[in-house]
PDB file of N, CA and C in Angstrom:
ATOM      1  N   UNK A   1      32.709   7.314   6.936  1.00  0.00           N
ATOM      2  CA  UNK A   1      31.308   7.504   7.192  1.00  0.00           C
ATOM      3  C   UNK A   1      31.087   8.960   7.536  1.00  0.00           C
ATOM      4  N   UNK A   2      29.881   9.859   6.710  1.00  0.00           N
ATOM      5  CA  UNK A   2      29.855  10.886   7.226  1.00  0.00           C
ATOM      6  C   UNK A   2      29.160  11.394   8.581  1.00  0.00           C
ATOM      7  N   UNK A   3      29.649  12.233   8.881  1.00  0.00           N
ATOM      8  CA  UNK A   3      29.242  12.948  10.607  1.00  0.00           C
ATOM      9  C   UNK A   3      27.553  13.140  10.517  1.00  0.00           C
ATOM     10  N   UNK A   4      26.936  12.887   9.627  1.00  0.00           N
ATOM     11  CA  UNK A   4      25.513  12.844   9.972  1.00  0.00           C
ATOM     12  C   UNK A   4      25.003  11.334  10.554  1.00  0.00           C
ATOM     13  N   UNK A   5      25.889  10.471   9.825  1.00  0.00           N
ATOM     14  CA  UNK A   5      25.250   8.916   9.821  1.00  0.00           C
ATOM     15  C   UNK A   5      25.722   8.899  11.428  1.00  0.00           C
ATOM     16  N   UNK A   6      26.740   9.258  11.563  1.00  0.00           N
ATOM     17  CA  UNK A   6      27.263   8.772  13.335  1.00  0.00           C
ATOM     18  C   UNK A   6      26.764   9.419  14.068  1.00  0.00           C
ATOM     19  N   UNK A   7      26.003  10.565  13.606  1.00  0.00           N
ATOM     20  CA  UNK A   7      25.254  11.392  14.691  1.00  0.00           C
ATOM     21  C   UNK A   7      23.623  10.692  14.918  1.00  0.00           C
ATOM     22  N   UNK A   8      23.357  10.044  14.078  1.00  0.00           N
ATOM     23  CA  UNK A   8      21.922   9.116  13.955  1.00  0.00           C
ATOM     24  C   UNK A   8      22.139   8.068  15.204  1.00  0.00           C
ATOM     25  N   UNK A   9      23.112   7.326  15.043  1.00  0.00           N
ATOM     26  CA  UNK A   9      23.080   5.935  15.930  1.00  0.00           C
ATOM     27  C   UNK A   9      22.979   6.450  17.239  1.00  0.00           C
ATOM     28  N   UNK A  10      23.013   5.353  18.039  1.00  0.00           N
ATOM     29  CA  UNK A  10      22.433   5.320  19.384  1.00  0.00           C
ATOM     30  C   UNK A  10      23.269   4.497  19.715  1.00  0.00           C
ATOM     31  N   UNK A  11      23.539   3.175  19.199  1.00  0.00           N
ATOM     32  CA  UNK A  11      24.482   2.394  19.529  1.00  0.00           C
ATOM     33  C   UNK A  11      25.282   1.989  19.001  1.00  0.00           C
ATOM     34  N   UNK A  12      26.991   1.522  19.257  1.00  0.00           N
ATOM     35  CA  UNK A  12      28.136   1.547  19.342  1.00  0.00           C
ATOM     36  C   UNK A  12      28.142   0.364  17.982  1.00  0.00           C
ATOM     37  N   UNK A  13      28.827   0.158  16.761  1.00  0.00           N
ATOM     38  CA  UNK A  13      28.518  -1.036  15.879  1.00  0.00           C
ATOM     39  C   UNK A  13      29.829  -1.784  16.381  1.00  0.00           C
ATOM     40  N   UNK A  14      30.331  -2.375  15.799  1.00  0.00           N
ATOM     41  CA  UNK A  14      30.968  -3.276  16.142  1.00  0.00           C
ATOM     42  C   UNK A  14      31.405  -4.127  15.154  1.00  0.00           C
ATOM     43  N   UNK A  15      32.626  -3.857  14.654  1.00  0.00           N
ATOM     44  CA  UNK A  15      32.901  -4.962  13.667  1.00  0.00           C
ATOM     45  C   UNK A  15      33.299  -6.654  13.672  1.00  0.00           C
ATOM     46  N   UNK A  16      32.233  -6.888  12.886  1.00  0.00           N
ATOM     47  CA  UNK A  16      31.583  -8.566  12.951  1.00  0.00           C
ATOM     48  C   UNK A  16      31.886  -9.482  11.827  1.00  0.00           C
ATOM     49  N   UNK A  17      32.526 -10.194  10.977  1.00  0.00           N
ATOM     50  CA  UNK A  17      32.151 -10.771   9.915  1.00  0.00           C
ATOM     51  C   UNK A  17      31.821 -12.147   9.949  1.00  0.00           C
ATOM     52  N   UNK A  18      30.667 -12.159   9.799  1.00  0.00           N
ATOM     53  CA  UNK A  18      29.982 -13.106  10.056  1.00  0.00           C
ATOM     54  C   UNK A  18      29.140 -13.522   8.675  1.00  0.00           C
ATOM     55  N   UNK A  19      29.527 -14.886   8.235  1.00  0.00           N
ATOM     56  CA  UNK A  19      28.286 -14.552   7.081  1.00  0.00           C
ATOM     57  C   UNK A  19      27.060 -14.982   7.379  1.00  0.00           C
ATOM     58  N   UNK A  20      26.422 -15.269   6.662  1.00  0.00           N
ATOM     59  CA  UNK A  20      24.886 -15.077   6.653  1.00  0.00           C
ATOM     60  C   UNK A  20      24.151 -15.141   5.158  1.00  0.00           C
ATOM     61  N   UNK A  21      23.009 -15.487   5.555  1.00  0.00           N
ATOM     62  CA  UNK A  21      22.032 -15.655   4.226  1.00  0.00           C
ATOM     63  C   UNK A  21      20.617 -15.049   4.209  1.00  0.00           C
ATOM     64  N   UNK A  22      20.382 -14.430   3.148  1.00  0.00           N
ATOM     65  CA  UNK A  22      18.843 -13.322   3.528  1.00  0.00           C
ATOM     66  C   UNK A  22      18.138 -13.749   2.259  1.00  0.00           C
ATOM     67  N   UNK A  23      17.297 -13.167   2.700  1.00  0.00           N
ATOM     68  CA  UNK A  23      16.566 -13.606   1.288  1.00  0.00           C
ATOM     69  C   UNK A  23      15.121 -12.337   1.816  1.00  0.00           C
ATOM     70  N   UNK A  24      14.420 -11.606   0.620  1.00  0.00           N
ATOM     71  CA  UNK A  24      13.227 -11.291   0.472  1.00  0.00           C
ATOM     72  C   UNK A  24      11.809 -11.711   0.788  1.00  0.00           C
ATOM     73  N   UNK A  25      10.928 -10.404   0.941  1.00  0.00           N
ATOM     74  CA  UNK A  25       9.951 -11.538   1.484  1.00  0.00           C
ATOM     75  C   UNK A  25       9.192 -11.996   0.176  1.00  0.00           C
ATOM     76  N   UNK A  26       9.272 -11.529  -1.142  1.00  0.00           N
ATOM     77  CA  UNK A  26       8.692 -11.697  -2.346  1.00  0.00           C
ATOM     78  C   UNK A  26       9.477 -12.923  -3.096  1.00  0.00           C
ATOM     79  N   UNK A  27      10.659 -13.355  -2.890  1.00  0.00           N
ATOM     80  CA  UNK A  27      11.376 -14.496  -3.399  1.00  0.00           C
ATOM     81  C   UNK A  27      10.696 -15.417  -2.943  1.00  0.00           C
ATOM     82  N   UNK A  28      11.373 -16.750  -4.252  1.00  0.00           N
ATOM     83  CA  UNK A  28      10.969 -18.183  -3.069  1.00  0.00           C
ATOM     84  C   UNK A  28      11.743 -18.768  -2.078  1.00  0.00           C
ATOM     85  N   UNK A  29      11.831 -19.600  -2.480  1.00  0.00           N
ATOM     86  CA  UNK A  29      12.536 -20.041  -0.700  1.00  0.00           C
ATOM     87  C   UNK A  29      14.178 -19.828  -0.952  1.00  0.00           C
ATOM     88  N   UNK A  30      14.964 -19.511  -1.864  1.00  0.00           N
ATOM     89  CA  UNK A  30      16.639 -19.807  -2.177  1.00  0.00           C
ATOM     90  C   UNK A  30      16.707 -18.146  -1.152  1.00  0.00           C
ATOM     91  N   UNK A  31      18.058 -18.995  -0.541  1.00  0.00           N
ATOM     92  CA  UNK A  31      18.402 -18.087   0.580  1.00  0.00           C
ATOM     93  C   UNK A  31      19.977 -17.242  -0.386  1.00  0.00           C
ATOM     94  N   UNK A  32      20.391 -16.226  -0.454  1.00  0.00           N
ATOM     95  CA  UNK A  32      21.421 -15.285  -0.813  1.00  0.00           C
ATOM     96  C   UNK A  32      22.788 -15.492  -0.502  1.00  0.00           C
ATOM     97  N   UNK A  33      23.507 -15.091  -0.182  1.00  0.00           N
ATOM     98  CA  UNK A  33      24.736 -15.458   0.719  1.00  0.00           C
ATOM     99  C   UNK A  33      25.314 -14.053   0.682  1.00  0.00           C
ATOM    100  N   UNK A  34      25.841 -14.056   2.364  1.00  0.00           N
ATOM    101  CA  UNK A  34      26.350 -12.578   2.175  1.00  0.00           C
ATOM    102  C   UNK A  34      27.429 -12.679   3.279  1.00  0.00           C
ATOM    103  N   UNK A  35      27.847 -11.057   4.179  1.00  0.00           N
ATOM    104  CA  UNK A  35      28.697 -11.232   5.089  1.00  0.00           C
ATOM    105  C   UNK A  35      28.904 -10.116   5.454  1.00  0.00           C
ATOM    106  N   UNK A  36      27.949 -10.149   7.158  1.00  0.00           N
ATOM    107  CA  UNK A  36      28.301  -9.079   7.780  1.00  0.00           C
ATOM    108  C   UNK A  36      29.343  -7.971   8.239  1.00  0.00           C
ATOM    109  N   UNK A  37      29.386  -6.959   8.179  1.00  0.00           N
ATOM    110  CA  UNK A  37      30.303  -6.160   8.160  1.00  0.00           C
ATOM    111  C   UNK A  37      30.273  -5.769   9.912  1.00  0.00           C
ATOM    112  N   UNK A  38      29.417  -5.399  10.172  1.00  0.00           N
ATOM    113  CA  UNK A  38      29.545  -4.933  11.569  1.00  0.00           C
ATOM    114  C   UNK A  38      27.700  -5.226  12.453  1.00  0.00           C
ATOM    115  N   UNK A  39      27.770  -4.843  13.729  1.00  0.00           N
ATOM    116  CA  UNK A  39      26.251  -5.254  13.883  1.00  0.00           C
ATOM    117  C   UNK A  39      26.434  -4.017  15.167  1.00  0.00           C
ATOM    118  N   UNK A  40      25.316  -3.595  15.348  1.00  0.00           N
ATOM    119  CA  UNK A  40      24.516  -2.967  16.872  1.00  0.00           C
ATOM    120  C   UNK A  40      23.411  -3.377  17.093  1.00  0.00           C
ATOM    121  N   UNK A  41      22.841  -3.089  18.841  1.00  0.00           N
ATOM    122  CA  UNK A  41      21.825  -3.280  18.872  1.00  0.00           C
ATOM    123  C   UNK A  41      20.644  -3.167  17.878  1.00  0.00           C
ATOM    124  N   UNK A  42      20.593  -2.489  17.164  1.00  0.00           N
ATOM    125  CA  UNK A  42      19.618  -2.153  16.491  1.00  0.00           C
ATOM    126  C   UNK A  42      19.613  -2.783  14.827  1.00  0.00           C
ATOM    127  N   UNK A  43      21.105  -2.561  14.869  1.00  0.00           N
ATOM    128  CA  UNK A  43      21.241  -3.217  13.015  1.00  0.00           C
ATOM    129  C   UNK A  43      22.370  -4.004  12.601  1.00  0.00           C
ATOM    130  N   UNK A  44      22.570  -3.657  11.413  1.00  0.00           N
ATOM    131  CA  UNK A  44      24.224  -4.217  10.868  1.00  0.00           C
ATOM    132  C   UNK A  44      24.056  -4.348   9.169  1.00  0.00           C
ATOM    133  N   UNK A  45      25.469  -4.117   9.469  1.00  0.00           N
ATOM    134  CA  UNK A  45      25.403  -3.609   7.558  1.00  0.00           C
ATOM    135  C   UNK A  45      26.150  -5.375   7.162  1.00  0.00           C
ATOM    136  N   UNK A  46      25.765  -5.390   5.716  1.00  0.00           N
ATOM    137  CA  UNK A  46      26.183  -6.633   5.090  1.00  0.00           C
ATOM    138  C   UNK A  46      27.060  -5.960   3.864  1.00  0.00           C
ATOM    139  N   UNK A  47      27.646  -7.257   3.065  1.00  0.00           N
ATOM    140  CA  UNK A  47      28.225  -7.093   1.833  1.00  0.00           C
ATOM    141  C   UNK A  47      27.092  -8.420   1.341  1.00  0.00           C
ATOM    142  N   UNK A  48      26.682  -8.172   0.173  1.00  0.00           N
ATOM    143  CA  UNK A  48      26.280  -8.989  -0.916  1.00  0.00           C
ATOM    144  C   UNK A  48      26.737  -8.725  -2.060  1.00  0.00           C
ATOM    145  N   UNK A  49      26.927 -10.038  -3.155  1.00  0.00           N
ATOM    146  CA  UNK A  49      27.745  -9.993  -3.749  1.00  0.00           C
ATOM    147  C   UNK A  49      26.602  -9.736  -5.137  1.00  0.00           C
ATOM    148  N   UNK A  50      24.894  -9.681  -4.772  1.00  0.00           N
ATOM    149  CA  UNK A  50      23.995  -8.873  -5.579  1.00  0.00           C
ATOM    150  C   UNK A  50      23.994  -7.422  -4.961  1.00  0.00           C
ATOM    151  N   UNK A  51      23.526  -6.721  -6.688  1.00  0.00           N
ATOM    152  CA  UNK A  51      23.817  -5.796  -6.738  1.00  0.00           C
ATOM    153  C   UNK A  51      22.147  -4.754  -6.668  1.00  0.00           C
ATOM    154  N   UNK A  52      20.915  -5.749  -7.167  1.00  0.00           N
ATOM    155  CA  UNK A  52      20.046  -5.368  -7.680  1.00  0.00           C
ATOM    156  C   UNK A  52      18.448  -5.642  -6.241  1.00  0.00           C
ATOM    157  N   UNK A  53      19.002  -5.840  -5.148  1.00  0.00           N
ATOM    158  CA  UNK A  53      17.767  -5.953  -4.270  1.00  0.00           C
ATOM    159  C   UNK A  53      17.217  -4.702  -3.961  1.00  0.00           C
ATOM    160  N   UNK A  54      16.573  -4.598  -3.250  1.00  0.00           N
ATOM    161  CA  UNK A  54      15.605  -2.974  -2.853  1.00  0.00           C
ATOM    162  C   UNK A  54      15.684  -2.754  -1.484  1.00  0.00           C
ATOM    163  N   UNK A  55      15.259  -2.298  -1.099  1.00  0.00           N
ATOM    164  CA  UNK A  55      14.619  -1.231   0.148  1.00  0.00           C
ATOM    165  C   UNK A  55      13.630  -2.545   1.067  1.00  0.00           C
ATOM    166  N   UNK A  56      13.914  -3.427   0.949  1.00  0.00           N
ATOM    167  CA  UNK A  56      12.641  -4.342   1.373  1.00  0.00           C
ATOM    168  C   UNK A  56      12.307  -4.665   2.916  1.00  0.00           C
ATOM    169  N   UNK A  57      11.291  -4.684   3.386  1.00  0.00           N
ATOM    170  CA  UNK A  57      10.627  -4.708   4.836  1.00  0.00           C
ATOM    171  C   UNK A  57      10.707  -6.329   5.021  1.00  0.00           C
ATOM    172  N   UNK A  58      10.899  -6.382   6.122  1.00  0.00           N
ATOM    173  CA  UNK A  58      10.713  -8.100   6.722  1.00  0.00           C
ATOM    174  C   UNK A  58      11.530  -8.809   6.090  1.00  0.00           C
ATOM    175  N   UNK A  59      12.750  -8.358   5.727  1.00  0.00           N
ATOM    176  CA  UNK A  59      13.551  -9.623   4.955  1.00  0.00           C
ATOM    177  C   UNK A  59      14.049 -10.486   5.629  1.00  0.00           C
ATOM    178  N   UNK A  60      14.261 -11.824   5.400  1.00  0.00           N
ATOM    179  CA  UNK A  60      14.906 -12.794   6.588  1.00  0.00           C
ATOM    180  C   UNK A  60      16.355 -13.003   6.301  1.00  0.00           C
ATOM    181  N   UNK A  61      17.348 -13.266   7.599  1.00  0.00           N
ATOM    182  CA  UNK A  61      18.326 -13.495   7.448  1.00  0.00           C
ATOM    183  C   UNK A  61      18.292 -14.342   8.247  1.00  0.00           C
ATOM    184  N   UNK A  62      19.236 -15.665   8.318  1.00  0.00           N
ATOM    185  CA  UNK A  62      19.643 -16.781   8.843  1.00  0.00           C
ATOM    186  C   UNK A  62      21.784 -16.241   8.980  1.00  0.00           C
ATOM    187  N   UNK A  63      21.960 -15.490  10.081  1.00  0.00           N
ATOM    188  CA  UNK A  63      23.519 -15.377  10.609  1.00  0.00           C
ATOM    189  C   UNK A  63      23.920 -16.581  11.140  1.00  0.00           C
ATOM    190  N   UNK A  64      25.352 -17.194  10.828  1.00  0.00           N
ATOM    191  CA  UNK A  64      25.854 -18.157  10.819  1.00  0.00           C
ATOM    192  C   UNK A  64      26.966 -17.792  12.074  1.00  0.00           C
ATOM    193  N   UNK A  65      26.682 -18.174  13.036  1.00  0.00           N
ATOM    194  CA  UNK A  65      28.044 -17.995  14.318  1.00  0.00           C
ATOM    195  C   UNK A  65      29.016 -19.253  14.400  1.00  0.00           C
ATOM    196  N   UNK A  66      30.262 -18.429  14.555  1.00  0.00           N
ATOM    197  CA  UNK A  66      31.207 -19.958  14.824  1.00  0.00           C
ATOM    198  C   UNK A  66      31.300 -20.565  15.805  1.00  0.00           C
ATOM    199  N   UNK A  67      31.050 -21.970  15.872  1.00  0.00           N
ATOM    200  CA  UNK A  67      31.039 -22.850  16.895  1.00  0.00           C
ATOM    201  C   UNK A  67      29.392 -23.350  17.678  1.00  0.00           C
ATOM    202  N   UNK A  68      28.612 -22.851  16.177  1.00  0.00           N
ATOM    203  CA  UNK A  68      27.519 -22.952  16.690  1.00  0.00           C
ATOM    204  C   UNK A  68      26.667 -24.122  15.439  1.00  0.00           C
ATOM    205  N   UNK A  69      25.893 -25.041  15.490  1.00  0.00           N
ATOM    206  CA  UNK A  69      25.515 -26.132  14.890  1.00  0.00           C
ATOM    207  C   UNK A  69      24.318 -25.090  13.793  1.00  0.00           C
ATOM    208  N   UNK A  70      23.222 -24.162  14.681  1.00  0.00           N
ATOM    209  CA  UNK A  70      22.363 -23.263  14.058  1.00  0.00           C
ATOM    210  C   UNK A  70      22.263 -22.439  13.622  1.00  0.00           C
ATOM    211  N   UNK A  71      21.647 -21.688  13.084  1.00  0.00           N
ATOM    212  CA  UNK A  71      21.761 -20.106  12.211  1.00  0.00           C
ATOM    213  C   UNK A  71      21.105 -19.131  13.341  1.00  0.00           C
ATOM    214  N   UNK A  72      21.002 -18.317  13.385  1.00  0.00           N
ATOM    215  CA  UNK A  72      20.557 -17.493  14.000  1.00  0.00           C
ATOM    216  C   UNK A  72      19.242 -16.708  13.192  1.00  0.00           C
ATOM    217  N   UNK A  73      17.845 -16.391  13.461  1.00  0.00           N
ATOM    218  CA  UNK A  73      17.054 -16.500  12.654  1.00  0.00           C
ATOM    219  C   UNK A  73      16.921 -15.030  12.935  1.00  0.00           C
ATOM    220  N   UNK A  74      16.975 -13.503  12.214  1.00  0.00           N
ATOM    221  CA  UNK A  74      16.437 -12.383  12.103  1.00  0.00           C
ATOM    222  C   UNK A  74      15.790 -11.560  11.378  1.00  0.00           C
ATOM    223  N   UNK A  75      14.749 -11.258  11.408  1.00  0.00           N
ATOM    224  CA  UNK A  75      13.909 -10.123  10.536  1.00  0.00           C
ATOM    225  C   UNK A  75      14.316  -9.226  10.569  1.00  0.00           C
ATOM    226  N   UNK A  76      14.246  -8.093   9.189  1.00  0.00           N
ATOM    227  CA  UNK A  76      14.405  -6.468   9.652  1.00  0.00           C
ATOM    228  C   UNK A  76      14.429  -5.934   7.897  1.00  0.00           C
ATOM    229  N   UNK A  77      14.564  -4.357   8.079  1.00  0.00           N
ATOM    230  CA  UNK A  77      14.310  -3.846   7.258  1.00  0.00           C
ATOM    231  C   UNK A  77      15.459  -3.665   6.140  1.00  0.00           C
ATOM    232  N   UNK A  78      15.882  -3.191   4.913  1.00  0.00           N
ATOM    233  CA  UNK A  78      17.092  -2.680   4.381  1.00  0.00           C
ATOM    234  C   UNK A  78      16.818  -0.928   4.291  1.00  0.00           C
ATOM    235  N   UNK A  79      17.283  -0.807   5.249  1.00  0.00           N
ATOM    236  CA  UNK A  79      17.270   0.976   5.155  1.00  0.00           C
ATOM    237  C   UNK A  79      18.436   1.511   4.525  1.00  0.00           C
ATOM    238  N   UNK A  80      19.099   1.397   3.748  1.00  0.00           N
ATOM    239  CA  UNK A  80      20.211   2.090   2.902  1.00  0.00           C
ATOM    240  C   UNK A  80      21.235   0.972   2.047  1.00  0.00           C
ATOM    241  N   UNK A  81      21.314   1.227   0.818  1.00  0.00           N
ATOM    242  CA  UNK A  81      22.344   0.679  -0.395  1.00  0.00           C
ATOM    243  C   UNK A  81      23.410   1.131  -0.958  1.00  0.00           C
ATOM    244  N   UNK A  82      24.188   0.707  -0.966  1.00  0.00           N
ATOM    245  CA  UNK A  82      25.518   1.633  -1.625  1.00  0.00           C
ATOM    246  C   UNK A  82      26.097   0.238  -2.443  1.00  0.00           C
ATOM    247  N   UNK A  83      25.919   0.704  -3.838  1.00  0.00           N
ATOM    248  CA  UNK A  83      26.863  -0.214  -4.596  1.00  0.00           C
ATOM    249  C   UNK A  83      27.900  -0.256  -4.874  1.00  0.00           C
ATOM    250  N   UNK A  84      28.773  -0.915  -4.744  1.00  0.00           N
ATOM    251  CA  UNK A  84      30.029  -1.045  -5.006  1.00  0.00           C
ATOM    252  C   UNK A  84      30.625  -2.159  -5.705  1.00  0.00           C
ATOM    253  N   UNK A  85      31.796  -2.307  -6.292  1.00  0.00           N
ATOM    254  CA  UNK A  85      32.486  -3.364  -6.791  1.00  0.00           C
ATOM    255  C   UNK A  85      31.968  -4.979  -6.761  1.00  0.00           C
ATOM    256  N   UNK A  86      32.252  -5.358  -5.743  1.00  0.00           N
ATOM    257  CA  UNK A  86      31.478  -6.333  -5.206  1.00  0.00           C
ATOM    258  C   UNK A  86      30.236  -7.120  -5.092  1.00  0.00           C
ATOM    259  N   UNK A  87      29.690  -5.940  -5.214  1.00  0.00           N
ATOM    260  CA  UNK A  87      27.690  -5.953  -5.759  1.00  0.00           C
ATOM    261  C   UNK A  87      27.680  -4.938  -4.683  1.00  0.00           C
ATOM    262  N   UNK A  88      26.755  -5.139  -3.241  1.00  0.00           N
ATOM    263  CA  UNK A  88      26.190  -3.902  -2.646  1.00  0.00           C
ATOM    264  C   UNK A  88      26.699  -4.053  -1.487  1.00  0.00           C
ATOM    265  N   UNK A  89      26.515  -3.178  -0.293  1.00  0.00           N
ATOM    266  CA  UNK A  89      26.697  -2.968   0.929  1.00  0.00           C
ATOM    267  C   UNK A  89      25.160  -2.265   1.035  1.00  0.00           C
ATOM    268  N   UNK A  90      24.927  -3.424   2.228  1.00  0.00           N
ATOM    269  CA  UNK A  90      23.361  -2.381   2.593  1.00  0.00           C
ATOM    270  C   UNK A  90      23.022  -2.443   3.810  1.00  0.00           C
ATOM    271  N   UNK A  91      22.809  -1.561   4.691  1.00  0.00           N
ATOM    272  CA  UNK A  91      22.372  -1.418   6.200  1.00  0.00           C
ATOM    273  C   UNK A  91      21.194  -1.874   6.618  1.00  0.00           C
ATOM    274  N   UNK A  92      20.856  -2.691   7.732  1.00  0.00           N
ATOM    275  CA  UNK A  92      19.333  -3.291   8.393  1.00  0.00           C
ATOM    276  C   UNK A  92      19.266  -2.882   9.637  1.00  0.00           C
ATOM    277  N   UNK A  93      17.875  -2.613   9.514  1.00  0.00           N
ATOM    278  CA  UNK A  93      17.123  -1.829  11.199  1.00  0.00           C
ATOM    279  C   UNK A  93      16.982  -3.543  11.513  1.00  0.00           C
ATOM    280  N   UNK A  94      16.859  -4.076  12.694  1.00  0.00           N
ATOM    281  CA  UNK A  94      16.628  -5.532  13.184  1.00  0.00           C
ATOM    282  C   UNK A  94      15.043  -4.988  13.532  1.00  0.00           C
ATOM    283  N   UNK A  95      14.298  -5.641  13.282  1.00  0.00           N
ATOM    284  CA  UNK A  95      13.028  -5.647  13.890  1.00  0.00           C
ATOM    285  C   UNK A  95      12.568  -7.266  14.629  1.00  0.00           C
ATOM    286  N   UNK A  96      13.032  -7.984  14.060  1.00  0.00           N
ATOM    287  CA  UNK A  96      13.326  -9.345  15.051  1.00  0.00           C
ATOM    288  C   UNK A  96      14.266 -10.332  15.422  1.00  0.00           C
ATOM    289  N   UNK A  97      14.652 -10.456  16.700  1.00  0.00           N
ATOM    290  CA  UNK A  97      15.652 -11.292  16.611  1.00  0.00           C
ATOM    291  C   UNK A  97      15.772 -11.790  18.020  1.00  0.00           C
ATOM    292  N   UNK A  98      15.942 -12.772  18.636  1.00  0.00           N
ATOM    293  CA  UNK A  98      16.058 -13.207  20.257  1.00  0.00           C
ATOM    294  C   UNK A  98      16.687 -12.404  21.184  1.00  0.00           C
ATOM    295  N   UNK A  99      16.625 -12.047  22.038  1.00  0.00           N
ATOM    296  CA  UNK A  99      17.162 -11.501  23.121  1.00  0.00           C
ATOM    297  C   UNK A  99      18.512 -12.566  23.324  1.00  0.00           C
ATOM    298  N   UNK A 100      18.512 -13.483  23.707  1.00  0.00           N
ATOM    299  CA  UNK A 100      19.865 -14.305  23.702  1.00  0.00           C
ATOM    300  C   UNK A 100      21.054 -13.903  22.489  1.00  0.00           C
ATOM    301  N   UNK A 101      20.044 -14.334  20.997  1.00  0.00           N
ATOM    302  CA  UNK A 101      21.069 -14.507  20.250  1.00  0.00           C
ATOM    303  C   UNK A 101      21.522 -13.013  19.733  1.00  0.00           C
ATOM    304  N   UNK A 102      20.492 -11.783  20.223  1.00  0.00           N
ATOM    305  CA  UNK A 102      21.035 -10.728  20.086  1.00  0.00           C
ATOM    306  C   UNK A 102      22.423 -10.178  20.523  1.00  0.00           C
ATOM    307  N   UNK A 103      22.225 -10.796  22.422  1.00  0.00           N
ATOM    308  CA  UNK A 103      23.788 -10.837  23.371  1.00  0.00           C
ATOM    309  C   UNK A 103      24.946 -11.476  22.555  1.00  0.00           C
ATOM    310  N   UNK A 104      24.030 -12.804  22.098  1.00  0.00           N
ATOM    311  CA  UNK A 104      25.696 -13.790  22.021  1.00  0.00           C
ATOM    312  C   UNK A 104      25.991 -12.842  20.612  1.00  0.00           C
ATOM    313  N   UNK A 105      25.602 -12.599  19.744  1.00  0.00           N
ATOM    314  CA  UNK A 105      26.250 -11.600  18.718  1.00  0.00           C
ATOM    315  C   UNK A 105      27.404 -10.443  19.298  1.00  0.00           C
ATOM    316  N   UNK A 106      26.435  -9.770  19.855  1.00  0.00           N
ATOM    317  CA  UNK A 106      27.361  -8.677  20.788  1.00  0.00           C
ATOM    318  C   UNK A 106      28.422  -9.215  21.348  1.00  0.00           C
ATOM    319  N   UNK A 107      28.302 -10.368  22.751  1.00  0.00           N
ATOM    320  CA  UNK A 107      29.301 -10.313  22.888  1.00  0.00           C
ATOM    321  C   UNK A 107      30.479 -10.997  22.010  1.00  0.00           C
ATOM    322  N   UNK A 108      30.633 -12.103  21.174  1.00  0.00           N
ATOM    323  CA  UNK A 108      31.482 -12.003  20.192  1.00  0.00           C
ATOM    324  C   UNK A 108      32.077 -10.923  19.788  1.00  0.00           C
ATOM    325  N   UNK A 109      30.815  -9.985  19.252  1.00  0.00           N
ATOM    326  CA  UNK A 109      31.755  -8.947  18.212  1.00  0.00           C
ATOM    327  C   UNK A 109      32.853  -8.243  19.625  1.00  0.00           C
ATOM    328  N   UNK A 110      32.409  -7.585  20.516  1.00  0.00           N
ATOM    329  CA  UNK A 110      32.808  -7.428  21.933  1.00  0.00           C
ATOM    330  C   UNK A 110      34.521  -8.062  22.179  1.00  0.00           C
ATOM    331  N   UNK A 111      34.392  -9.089  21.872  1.00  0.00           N
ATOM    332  CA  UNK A 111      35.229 -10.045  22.079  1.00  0.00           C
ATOM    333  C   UNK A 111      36.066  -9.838  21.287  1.00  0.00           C
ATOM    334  N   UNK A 112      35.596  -9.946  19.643  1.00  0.00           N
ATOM    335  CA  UNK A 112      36.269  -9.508  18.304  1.00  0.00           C
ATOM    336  C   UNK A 112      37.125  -8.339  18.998  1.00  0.00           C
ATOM    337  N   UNK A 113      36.469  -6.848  19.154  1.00  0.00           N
ATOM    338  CA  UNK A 113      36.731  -5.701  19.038  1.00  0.00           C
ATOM    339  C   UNK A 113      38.185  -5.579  20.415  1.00  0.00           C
ATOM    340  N   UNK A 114      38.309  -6.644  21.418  1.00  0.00           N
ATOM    341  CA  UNK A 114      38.683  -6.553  22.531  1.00  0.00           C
ATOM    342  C   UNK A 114      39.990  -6.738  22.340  1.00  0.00           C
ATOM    343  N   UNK A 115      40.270  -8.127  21.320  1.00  0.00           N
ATOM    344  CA  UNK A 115      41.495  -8.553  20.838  1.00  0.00           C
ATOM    345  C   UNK A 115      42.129  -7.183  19.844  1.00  0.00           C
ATOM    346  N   UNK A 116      41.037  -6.337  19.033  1.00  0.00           N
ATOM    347  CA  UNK A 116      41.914  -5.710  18.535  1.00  0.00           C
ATOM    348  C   UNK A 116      42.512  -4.343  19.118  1.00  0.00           C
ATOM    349  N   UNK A 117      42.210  -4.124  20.484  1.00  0.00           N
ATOM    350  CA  UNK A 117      42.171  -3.377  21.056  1.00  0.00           C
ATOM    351  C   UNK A 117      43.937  -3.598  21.866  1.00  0.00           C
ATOM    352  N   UNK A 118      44.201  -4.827  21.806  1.00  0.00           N
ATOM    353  CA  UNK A 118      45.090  -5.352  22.374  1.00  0.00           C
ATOM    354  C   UNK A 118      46.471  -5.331  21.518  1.00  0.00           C
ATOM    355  N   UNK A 119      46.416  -4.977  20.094  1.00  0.00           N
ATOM    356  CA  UNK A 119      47.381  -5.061  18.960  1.00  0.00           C
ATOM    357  C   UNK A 119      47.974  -3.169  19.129  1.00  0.00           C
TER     358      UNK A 119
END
């Protein structure tokens, strides 16, 4: 990652893989399938295995936590795309998401990051 992008953040990301399903606000209802790469307060980048989505405002994602029966329901923006092999990698500003299920994300990844801290 270059020294401009890490000079932008504010907060610490955290690597997460978690999948998850997003979908547009111009689609119909079929949800995507993807899988988080990392998350911060503020965002988190995904892998999708499309290659061809946009820049889009208010997209919904439904994050899938383990050991949990529900999805986790978040709005937010796609502020950056990078295609690759795979289809894309693309970064999200969160513009909505619970205060709870914001923590329990964190602390997982937290948790994630703690064990590898320990190797």
């Amino acid at each position: 990652m270059d020294k401009m992008m890490m000079e932008r953040r504010k907060f610490m990301r955290f690597d997460v893989p978690l999948h998850l399903k997003f979908k547009a606000p111009h689609q119909d209802d079929s949800f995507t399938n993807g899988v988080m790469i990392n998350f911060s307060r503020e965002g988190f980048c995904f892998q999708s295995e499309l290659s061809d989505f946009k820049y889009d405002k208010g997209m919904e994602f439904n994050i899938q936590m383990p050991h949990r029966q529900d999805n986790i329901p978040v709005r937010g923006d796609v502020v950056w795309i990078e295609k690759n092999e795979g289809g894309a990698l693309a970064g999200v500003r969160i513009h909505e998401i619970g205060n709870d299920a914001k923590f329990e994300i964190l602390d997982y990844a937290y948790d994630l990051w703690l064990e590898t801290m320990k190797d």
